[in-house]
C-alpha atoms as a PDB file:
ATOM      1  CA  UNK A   1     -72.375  47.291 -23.364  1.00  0.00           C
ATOM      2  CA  UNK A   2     -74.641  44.739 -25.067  1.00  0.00           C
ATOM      3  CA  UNK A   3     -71.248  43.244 -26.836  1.00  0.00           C
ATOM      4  CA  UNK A   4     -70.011  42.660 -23.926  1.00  0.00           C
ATOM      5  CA  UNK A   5     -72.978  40.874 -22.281  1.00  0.00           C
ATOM      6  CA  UNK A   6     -73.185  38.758 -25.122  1.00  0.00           C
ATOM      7  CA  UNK A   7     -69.782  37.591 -25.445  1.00  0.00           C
ATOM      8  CA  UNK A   8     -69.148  36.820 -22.155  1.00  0.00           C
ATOM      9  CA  UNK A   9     -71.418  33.463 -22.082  1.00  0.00           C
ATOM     10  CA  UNK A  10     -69.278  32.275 -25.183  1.00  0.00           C
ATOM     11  CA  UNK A  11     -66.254  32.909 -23.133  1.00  0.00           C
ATOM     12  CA  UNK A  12     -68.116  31.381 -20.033  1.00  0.00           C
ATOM     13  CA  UNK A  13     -68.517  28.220 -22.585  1.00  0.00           C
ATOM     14  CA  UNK A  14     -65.041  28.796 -24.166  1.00  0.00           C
ATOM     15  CA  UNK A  15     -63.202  28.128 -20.093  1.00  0.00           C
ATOM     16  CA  UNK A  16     -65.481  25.102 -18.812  1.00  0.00           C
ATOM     17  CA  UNK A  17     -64.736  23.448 -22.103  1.00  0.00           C
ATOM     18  CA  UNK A  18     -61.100  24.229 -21.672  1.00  0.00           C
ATOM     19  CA  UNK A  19     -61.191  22.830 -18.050  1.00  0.00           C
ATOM     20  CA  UNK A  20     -62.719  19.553 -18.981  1.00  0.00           C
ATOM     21  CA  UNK A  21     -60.000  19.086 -21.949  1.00  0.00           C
ATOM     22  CA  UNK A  22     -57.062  20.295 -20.112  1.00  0.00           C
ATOM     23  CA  UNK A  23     -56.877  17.203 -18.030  1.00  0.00           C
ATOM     24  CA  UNK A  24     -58.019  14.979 -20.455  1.00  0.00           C
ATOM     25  CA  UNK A  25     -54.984  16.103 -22.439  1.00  0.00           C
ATOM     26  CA  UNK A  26     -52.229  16.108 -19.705  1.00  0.00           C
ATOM     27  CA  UNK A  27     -53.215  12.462 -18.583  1.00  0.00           C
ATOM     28  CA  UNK A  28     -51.292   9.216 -19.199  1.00  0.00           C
ATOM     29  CA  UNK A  29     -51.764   6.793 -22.025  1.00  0.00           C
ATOM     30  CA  UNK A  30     -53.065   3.833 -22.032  1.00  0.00           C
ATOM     31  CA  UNK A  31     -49.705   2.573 -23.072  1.00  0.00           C
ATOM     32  CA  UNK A  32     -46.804   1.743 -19.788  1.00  0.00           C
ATOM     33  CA  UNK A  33     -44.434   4.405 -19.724  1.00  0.00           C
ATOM     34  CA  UNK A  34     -41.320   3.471 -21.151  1.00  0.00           C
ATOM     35  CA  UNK A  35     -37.887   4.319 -18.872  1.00  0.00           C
ATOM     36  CA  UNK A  36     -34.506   5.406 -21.210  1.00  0.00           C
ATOM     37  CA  UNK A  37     -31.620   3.787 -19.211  1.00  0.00           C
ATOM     38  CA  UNK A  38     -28.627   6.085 -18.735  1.00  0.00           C
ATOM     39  CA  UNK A  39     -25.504   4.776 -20.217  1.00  0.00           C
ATOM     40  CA  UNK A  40     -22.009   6.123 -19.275  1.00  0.00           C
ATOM     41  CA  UNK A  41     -19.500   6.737 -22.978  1.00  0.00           C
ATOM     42  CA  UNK A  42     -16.707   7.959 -21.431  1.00  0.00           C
ATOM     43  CA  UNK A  43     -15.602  10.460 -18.793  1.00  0.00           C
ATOM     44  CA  UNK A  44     -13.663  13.281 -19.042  1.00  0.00           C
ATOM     45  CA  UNK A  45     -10.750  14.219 -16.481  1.00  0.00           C
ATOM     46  CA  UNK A  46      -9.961  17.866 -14.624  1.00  0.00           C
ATOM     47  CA  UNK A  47      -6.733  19.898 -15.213  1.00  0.00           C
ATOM     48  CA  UNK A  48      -5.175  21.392 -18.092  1.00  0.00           C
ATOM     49  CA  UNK A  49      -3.874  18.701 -20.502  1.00  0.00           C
ATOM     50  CA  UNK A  50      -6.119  17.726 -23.674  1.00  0.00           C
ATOM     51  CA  UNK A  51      -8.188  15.789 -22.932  1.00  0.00           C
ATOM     52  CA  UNK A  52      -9.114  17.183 -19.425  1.00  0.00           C
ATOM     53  CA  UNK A  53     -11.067  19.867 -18.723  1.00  0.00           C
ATOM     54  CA  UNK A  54     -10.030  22.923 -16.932  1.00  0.00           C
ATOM     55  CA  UNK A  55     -13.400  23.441 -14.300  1.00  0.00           C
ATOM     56  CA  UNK A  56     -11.891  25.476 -11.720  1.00  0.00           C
ATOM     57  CA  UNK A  57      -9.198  27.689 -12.781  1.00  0.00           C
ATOM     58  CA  UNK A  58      -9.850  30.829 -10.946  1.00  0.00           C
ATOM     59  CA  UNK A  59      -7.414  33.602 -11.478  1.00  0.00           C
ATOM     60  CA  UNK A  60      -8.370  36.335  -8.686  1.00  0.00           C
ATOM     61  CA  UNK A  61     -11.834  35.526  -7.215  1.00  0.00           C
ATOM     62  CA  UNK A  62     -12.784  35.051 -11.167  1.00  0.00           C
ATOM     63  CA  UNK A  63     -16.544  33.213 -11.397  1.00  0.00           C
ATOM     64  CA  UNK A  64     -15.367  30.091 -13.553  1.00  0.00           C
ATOM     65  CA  UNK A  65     -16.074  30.306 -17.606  1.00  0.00           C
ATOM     66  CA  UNK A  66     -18.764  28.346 -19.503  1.00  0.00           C
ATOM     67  CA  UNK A  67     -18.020  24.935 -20.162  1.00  0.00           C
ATOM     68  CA  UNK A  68     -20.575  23.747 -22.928  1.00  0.00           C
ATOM     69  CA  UNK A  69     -21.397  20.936 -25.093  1.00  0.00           C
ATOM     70  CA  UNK A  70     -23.030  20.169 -28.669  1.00  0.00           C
ATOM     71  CA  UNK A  71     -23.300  17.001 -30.665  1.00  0.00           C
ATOM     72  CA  UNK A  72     -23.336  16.207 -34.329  1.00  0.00           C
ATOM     73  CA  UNK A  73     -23.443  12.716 -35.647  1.00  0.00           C
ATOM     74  CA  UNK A  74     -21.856  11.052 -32.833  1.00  0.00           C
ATOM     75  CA  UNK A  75     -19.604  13.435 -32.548  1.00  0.00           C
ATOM     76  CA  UNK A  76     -19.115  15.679 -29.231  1.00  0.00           C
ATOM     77  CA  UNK A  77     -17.732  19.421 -29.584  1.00  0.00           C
ATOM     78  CA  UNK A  78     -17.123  20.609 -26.013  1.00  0.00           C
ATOM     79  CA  UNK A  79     -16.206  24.628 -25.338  1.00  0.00           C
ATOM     80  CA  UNK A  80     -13.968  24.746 -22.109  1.00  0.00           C
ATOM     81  CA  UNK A  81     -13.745  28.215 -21.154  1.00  0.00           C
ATOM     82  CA  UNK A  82     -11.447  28.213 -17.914  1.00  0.00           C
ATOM     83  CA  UNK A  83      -9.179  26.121 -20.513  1.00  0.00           C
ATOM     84  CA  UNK A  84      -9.674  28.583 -23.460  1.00  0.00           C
ATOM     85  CA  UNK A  85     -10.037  25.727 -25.846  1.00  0.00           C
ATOM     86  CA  UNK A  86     -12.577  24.006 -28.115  1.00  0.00           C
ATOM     87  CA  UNK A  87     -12.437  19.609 -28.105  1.00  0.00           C
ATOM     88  CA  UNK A  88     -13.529  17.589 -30.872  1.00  0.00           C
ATOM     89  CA  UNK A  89     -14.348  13.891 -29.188  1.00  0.00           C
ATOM     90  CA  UNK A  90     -15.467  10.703 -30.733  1.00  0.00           C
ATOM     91  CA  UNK A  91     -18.409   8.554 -29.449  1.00  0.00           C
ATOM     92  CA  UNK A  92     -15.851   6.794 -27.665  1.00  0.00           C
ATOM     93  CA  UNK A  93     -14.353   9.757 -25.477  1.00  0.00           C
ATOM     94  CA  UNK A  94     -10.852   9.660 -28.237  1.00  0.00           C
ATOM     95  CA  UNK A  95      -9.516  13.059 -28.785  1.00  0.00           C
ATOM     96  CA  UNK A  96      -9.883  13.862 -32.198  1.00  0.00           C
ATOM     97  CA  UNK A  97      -9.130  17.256 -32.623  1.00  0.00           C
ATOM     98  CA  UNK A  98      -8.177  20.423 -30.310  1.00  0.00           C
ATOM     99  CA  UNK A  99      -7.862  24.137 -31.020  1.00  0.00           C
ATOM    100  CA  UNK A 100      -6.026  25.999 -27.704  1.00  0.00           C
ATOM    101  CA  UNK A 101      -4.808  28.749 -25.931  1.00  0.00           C
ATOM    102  CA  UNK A 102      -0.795  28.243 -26.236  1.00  0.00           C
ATOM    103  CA  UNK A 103      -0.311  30.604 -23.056  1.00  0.00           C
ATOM    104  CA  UNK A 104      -3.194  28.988 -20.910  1.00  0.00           C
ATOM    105  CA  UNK A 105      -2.541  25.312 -22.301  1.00  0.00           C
ATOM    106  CA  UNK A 106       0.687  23.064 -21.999  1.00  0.00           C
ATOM    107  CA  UNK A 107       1.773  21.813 -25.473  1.00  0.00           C
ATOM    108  CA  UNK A 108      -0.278  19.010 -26.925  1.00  0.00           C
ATOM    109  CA  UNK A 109       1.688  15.539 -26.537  1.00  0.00           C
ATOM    110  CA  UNK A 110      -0.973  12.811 -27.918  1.00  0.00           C
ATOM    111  CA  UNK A 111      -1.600  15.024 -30.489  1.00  0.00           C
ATOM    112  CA  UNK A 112       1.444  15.769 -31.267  1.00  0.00           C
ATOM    113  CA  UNK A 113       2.826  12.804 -32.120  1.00  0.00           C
ATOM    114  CA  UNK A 114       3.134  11.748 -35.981  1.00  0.00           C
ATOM    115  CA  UNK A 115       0.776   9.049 -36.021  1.00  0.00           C
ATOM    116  CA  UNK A 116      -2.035  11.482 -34.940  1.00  0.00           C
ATOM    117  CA  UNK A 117      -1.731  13.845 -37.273  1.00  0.00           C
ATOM    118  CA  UNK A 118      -1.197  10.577 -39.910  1.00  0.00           C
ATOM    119  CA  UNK A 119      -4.664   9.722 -38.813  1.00  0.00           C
ATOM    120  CA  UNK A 120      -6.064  13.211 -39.068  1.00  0.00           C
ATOM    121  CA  UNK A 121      -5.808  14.202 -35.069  1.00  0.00           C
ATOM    122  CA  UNK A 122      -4.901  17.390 -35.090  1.00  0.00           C
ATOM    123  CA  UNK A 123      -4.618  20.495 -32.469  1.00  0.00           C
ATOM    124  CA  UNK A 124      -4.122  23.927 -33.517  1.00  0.00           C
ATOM    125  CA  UNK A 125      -2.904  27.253 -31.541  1.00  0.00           C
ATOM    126  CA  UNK A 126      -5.717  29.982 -31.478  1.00  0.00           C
ATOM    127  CA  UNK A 127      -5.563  33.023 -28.900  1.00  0.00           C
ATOM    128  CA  UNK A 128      -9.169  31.739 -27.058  1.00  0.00           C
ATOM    129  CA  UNK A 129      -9.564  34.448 -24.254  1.00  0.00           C
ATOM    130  CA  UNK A 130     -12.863  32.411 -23.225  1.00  0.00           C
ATOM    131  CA  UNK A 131     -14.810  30.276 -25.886  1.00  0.00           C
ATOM    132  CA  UNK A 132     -18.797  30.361 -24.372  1.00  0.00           C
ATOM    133  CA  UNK A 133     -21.477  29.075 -26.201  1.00  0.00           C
ATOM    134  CA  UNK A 134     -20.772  26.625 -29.259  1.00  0.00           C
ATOM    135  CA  UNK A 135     -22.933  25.053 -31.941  1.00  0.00           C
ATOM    136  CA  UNK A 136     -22.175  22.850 -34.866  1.00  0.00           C
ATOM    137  CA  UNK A 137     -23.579  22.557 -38.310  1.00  0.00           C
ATOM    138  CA  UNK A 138     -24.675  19.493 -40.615  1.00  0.00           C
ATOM    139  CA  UNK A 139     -21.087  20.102 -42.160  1.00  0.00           C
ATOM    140  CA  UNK A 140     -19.404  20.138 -38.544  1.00  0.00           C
ATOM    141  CA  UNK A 141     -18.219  23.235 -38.802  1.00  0.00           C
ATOM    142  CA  UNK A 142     -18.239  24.574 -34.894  1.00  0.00           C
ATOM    143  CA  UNK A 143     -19.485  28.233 -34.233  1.00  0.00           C
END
């Protein structure tokens, strides 16, 4: 019993000193507080081609698939799950690389062409049933 009569003023102490620093610490600075602007890339279209992305397929009464995005040196990796592909996108919003669904997807035609795949654009067939989550390494590989 005495332990506990004796530690409770040093809690006592321990909360009124954590009171006084707790707004103390969540105040402003001294310094104005500095607004980021938003700036607009590039936007991205809805459907099915390849460089759109499917929101809204819904086969039955379906809840929609993830859509998610990840970013590596500029670079923008988006998962499209309704689509069942994975885009590769520049800084600039230019399709660099796709891997797709053949069944779900309609062939690739600005990939396709010989001057993309000249420049290193390239889109590859992979049975996706629903890409989710995605992340990307230093190296860029996509997980």
């Amino acid at each position: 019993m005495n332990t506990v009569k004796s530690r409770s003023p040093a809690i006592l102490s321990a909360a009124i000193l954590l009171s006084l620093l707790v707004p103390t610490a969540c105040s402003r600075s001294s310094g104005p507080v500095r607004e980021v602007r938003r700036e607009s890339l590039f936007t991205l279209g809805y459907g099915t081609q390849e460089d759109q992305l499917d929101l809204f397929r819904m086969e039955g009464m379906a809840p929609p698939a993830k859509t998610r995005i990840a970013m590596q040196d500029g670079i923008f990796f988006l998962s499209n799950g309704n689509g069942a592909k994975v885009l590769t996108l520049s800084s600039f919003g230019d399709l660099l690389s796709m891997v797709y669904n053949p069944e779900r997807n309609p062939p690739p035609v600005v990939l396709s062409q010989s001057e993309s795949q000249a420049s290193g654009r390239t889109a590859r067939p992979y049975p996706f049933l629903s890409p989710g989550e995605i992340a990307v390494d230093s190296r860029k590989h996509v997980y």
